[in-house]
PDB file of N, CA and C in Angstrom:
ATOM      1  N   UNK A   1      13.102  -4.895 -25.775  1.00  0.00           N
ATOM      2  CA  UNK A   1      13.624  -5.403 -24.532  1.00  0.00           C
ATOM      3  C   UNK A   1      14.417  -6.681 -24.827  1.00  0.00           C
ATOM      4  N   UNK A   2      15.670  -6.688 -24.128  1.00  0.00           N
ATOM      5  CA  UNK A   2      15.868  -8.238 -24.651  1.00  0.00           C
ATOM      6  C   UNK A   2      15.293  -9.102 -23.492  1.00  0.00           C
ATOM      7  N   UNK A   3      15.878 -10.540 -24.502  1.00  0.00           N
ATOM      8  CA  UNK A   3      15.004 -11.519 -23.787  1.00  0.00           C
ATOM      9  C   UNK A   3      16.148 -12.531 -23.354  1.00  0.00           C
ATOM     10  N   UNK A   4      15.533 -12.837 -21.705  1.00  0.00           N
ATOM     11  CA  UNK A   4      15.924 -13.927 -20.930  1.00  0.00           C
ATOM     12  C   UNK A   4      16.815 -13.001 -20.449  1.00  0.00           C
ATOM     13  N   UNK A   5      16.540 -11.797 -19.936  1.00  0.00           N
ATOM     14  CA  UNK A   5      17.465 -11.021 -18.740  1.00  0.00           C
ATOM     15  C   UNK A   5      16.273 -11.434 -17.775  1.00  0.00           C
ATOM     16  N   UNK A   6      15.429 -11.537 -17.764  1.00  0.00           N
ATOM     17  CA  UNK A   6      14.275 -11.376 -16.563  1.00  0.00           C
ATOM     18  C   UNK A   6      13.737 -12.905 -15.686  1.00  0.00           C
ATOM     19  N   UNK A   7      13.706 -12.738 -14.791  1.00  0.00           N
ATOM     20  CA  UNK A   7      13.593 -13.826 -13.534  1.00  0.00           C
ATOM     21  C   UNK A   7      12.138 -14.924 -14.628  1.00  0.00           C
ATOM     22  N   UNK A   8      11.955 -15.879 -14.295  1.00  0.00           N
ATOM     23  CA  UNK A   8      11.253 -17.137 -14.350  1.00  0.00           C
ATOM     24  C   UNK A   8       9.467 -16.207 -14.187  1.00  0.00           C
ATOM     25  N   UNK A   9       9.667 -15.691 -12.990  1.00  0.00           N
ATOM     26  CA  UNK A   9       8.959 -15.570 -11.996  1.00  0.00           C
ATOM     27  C   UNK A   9       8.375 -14.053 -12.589  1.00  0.00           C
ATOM     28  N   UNK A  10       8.644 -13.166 -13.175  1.00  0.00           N
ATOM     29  CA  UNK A  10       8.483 -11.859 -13.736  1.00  0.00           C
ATOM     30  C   UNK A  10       7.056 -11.756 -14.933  1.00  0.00           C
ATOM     31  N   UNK A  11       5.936 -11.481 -14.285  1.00  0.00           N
ATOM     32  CA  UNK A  11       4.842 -12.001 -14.634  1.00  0.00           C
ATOM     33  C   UNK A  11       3.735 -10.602 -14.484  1.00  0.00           C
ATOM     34  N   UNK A  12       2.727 -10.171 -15.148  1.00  0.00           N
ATOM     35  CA  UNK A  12       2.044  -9.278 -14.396  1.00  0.00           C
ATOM     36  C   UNK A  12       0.982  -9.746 -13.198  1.00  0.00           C
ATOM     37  N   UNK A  13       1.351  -8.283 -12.279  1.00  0.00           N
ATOM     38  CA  UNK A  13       0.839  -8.310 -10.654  1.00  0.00           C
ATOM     39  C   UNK A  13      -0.330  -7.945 -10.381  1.00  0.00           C
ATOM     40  N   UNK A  14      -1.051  -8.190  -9.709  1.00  0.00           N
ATOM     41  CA  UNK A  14      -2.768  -7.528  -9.493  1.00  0.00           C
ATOM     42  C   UNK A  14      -2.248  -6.697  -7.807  1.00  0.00           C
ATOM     43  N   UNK A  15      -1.975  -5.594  -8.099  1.00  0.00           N
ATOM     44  CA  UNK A  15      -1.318  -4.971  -6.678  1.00  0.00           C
ATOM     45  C   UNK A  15      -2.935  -4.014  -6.317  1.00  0.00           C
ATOM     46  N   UNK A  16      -3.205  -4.457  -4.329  1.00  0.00           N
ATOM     47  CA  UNK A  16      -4.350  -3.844  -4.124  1.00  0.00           C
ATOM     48  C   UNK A  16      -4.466  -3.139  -2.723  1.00  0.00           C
ATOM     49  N   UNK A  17      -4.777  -2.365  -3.179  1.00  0.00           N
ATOM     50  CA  UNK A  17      -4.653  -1.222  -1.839  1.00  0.00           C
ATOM     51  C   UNK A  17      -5.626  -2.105  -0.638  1.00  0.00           C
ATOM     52  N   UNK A  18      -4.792  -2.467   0.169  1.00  0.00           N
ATOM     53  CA  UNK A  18      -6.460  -2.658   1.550  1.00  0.00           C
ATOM     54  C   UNK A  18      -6.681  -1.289   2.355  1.00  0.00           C
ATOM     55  N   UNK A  19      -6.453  -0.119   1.856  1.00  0.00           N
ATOM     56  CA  UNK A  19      -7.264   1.024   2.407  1.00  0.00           C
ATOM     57  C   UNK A  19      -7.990   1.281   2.444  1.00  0.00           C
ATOM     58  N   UNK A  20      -8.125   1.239   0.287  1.00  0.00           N
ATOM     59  CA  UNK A  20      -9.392   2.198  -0.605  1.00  0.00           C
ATOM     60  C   UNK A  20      -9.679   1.025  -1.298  1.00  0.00           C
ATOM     61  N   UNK A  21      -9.501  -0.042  -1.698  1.00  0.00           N
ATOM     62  CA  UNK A  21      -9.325  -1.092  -2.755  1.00  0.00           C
ATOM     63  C   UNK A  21      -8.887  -0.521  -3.926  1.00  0.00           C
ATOM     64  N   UNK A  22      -7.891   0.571  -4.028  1.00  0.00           N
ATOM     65  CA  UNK A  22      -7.377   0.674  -5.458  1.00  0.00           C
ATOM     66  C   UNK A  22      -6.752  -0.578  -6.214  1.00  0.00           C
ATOM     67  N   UNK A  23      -6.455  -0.780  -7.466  1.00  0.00           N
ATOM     68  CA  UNK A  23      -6.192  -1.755  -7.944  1.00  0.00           C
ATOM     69  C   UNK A  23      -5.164  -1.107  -9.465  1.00  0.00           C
ATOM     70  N   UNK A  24      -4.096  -2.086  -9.022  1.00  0.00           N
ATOM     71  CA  UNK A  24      -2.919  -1.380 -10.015  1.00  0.00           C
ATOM     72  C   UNK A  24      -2.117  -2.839 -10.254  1.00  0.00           C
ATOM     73  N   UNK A  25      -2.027  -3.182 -12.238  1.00  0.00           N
ATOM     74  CA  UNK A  25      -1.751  -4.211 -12.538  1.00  0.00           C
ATOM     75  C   UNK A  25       0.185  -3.322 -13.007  1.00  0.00           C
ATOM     76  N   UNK A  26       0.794  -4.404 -12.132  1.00  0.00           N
ATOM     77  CA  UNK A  26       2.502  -3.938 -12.394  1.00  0.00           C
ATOM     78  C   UNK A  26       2.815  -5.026 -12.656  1.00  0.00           C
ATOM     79  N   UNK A  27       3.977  -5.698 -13.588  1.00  0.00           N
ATOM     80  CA  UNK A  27       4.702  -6.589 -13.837  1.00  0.00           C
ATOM     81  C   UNK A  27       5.831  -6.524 -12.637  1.00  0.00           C
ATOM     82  N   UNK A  28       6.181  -7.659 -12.161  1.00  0.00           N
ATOM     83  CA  UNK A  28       6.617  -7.701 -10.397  1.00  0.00           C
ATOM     84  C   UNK A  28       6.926  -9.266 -10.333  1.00  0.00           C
ATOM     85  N   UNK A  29       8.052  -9.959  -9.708  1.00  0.00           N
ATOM     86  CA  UNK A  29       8.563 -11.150  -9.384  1.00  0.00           C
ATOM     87  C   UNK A  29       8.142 -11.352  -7.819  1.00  0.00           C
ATOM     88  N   UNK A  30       7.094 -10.565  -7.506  1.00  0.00           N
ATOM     89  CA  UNK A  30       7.022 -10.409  -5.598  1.00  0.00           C
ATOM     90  C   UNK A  30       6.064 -12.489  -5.754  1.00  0.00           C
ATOM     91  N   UNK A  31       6.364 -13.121  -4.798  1.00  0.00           N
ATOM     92  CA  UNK A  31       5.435 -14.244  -4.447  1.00  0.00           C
ATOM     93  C   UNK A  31       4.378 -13.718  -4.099  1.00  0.00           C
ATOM     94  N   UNK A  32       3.436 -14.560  -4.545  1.00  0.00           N
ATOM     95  CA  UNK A  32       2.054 -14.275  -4.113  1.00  0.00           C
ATOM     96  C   UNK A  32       1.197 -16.206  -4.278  1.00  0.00           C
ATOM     97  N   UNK A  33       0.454 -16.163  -3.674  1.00  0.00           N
ATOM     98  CA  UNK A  33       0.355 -17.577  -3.229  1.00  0.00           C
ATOM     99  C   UNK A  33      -1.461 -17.497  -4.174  1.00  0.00           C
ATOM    100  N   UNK A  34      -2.163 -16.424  -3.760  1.00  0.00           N
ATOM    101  CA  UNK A  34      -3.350 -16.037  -4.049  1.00  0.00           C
ATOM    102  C   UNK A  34      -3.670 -15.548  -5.387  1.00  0.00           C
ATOM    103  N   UNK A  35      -5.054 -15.814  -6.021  1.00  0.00           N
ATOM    104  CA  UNK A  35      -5.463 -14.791  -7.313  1.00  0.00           C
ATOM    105  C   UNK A  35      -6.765 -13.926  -7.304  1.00  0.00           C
ATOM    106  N   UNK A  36      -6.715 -12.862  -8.027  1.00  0.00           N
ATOM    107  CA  UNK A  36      -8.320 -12.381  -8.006  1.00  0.00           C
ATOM    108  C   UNK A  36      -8.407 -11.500  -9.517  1.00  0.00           C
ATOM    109  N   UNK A  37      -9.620 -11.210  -9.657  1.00  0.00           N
ATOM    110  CA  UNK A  37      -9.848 -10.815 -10.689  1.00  0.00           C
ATOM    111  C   UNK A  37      -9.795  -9.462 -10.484  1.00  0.00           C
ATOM    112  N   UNK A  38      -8.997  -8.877 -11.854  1.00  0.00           N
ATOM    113  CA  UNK A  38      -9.231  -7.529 -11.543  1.00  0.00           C
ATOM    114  C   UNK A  38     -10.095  -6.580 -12.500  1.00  0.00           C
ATOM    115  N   UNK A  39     -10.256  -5.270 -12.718  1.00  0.00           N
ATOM    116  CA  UNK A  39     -11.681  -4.776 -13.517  1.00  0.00           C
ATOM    117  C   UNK A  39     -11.484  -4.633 -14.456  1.00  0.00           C
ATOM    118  N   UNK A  40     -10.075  -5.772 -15.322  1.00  0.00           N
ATOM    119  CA  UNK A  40     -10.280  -5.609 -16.591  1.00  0.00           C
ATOM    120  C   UNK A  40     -11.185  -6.777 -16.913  1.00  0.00           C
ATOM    121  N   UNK A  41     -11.291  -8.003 -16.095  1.00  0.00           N
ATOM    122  CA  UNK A  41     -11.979  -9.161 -16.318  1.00  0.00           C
ATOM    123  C   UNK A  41     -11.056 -10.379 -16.191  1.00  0.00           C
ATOM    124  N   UNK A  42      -9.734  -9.827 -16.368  1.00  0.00           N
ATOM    125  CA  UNK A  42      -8.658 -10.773 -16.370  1.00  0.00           C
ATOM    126  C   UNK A  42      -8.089 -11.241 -14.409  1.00  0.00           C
ATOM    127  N   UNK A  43      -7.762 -12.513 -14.681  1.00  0.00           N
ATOM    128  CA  UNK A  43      -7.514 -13.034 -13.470  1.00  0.00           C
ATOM    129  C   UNK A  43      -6.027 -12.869 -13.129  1.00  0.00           C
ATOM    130  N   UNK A  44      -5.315 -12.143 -11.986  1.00  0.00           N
ATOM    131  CA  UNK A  44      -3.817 -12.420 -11.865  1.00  0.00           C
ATOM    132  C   UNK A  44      -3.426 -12.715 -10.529  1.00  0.00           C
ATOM    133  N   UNK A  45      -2.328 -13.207 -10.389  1.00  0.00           N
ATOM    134  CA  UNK A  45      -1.988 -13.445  -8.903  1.00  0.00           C
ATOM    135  C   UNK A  45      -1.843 -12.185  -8.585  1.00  0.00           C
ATOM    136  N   UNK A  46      -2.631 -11.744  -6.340  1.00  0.00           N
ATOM    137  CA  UNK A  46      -2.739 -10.817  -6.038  1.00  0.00           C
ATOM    138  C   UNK A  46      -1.751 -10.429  -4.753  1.00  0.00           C
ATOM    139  N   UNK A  47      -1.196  -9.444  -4.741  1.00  0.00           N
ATOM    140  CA  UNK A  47      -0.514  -8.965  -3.496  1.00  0.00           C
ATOM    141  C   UNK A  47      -1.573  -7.858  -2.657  1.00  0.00           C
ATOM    142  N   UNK A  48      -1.208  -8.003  -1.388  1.00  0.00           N
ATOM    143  CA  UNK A  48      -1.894  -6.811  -0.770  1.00  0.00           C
ATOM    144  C   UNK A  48      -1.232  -5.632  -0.478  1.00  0.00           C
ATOM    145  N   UNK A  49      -1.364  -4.797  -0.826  1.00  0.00           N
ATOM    146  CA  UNK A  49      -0.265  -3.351  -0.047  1.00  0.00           C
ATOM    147  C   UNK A  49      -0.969  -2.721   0.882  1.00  0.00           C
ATOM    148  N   UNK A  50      -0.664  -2.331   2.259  1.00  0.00           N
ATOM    149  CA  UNK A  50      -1.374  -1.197   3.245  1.00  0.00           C
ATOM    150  C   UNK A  50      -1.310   0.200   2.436  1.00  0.00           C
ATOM    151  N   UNK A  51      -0.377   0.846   1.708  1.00  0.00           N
ATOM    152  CA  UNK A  51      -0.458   1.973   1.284  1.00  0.00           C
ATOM    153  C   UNK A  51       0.171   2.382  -0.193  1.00  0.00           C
ATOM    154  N   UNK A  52      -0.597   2.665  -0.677  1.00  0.00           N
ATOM    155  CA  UNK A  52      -0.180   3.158  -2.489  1.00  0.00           C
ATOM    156  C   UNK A  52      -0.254   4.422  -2.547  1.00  0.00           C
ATOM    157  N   UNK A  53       0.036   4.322  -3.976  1.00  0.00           N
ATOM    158  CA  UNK A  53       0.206   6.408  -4.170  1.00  0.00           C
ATOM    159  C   UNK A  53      -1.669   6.947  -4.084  1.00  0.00           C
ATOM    160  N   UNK A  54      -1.908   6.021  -4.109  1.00  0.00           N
ATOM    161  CA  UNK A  54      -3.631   6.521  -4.073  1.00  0.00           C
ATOM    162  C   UNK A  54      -4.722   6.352  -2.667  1.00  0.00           C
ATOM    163  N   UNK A  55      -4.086   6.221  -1.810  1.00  0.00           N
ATOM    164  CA  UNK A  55      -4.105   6.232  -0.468  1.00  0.00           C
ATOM    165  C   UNK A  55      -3.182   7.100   0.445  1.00  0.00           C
ATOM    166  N   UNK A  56      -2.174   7.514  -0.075  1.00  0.00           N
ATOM    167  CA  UNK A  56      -0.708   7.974   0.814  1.00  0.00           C
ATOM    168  C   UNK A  56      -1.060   9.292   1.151  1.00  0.00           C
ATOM    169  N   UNK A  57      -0.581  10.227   1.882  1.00  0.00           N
ATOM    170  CA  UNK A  57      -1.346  11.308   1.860  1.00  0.00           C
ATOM    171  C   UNK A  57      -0.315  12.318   1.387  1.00  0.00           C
ATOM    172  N   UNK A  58       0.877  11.777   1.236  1.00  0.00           N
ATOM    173  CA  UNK A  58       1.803  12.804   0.049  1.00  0.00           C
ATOM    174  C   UNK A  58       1.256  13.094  -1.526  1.00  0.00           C
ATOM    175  N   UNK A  59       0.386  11.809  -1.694  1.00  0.00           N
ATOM    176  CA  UNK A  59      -0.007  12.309  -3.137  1.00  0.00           C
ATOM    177  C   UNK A  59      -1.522  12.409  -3.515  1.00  0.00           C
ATOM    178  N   UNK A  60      -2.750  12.075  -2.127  1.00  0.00           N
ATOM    179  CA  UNK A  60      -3.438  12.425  -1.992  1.00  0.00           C
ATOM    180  C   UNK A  60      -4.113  14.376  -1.370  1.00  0.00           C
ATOM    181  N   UNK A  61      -2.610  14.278  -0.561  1.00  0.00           N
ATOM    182  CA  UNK A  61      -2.476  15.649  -0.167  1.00  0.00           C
ATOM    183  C   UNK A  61      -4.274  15.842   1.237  1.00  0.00           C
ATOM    184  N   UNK A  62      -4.551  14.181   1.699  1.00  0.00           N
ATOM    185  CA  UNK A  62      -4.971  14.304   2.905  1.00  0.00           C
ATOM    186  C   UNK A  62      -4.689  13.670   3.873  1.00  0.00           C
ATOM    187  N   UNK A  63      -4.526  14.239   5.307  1.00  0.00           N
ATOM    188  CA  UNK A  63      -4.196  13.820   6.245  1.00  0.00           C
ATOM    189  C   UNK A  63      -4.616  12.536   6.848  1.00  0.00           C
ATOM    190  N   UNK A  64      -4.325  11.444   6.703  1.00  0.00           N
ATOM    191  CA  UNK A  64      -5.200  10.181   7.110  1.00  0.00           C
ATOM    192  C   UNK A  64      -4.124   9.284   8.472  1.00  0.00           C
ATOM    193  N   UNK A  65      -4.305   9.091   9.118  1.00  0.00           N
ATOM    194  CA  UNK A  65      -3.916   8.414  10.318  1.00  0.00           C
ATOM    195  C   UNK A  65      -4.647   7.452  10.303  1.00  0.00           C
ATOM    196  N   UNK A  66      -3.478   6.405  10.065  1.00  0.00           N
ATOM    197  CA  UNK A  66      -3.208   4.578  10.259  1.00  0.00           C
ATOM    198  C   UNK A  66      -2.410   3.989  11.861  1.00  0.00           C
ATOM    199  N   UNK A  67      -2.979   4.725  12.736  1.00  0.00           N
ATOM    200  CA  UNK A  67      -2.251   4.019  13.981  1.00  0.00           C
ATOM    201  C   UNK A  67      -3.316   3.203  14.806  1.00  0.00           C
ATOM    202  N   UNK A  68      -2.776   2.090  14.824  1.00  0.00           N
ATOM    203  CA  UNK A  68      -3.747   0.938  15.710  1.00  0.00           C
ATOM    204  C   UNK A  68      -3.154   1.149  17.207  1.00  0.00           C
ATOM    205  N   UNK A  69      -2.152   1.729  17.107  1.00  0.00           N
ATOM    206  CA  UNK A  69      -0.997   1.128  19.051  1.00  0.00           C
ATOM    207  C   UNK A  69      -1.243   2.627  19.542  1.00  0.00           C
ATOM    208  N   UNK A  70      -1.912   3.640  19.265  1.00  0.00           N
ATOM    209  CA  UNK A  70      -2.201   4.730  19.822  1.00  0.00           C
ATOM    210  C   UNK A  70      -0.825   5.653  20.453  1.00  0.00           C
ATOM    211  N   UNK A  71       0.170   5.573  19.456  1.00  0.00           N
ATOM    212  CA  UNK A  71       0.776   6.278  18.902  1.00  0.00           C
ATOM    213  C   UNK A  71       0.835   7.845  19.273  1.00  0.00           C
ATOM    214  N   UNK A  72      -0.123   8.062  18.191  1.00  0.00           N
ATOM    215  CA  UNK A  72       0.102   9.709  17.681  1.00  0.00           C
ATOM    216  C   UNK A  72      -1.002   9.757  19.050  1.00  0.00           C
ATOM    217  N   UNK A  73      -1.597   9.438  19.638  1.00  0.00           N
ATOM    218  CA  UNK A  73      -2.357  10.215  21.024  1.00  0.00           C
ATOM    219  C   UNK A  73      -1.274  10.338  21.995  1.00  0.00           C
ATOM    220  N   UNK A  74      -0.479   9.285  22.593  1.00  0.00           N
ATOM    221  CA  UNK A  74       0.499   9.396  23.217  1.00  0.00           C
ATOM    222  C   UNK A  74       1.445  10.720  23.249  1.00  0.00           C
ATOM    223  N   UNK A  75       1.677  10.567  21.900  1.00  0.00           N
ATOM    224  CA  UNK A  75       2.575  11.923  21.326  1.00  0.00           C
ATOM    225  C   UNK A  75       1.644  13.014  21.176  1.00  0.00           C
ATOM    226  N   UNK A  76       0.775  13.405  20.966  1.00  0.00           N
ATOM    227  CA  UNK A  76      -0.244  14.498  21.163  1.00  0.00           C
ATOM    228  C   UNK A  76      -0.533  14.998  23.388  1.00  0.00           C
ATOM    229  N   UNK A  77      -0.581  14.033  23.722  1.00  0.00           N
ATOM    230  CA  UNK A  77      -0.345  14.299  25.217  1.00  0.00           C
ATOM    231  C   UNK A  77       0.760  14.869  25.768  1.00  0.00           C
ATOM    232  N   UNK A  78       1.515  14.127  25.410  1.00  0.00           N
ATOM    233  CA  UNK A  78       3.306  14.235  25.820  1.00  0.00           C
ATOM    234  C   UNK A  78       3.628  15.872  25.420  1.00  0.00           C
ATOM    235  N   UNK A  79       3.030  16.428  23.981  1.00  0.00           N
ATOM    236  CA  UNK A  79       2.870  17.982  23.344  1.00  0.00           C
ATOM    237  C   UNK A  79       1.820  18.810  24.231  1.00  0.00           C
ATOM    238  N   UNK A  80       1.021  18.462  24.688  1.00  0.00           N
ATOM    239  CA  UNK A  80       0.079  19.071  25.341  1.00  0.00           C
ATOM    240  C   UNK A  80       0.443  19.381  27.194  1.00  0.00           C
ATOM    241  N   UNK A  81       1.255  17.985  27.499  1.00  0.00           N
ATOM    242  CA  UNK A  81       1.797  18.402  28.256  1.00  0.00           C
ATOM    243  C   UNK A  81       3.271  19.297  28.961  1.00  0.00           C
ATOM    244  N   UNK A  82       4.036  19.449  27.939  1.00  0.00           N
ATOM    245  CA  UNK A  82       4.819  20.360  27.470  1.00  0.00           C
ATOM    246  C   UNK A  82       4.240  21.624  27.060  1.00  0.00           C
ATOM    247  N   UNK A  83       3.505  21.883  26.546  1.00  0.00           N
ATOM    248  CA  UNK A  83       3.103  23.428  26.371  1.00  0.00           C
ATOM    249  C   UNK A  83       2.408  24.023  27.653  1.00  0.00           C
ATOM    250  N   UNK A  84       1.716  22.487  28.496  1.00  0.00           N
ATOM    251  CA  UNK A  84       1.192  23.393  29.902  1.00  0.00           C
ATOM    252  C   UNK A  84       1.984  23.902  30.924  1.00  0.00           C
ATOM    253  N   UNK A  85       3.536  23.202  30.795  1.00  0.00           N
ATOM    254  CA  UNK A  85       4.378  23.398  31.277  1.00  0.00           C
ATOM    255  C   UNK A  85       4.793  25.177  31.681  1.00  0.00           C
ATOM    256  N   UNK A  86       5.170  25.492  30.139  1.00  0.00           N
ATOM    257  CA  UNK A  86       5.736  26.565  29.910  1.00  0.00           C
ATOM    258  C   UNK A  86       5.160  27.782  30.231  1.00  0.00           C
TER     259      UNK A  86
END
């Protein structure tokens, strides 16, 4: 790799699912203000992600619904009331 193409800031990441608590160390320039340890024993600054490939349900391949604003019920009514229609 050469050297001194890469930002100041380009450091490895402690990236953590708040779904499942998966935990995935990526080299990443993202700010992060916070640190935690991760299960190698080693300490790194931590980001939070809502959704990783190990939570997502494209690559889990299960259906999981993340709606707090009640959403998908709305839209499940709105379908229900359209089919009573017809």
């Amino acid at each position: 790799m050469k050297k001194e193409i890469h930002p100041n800031t380009y450091r490895p990441v402690l990236f953590k699912d708040s779904s499942n608590g998966a935990e995935f160390i990526i080299s990443s320039t993202v700010a992060t203000s916070e640190t935690a340890k991760a299960k190698d024993g080693k300490e790194y600054p931590v980001f939070m992600v809502e959704i990783s490939s190990s939570s997502h349900p494209f690559y889990t391949g299960l259906e999981k619904v993340l709606d707090s604003a009640g959403r998908v019920e709305k839209f499940k009514q709105k379908q229900a009331k359209a089919k009573s229609k017809e």
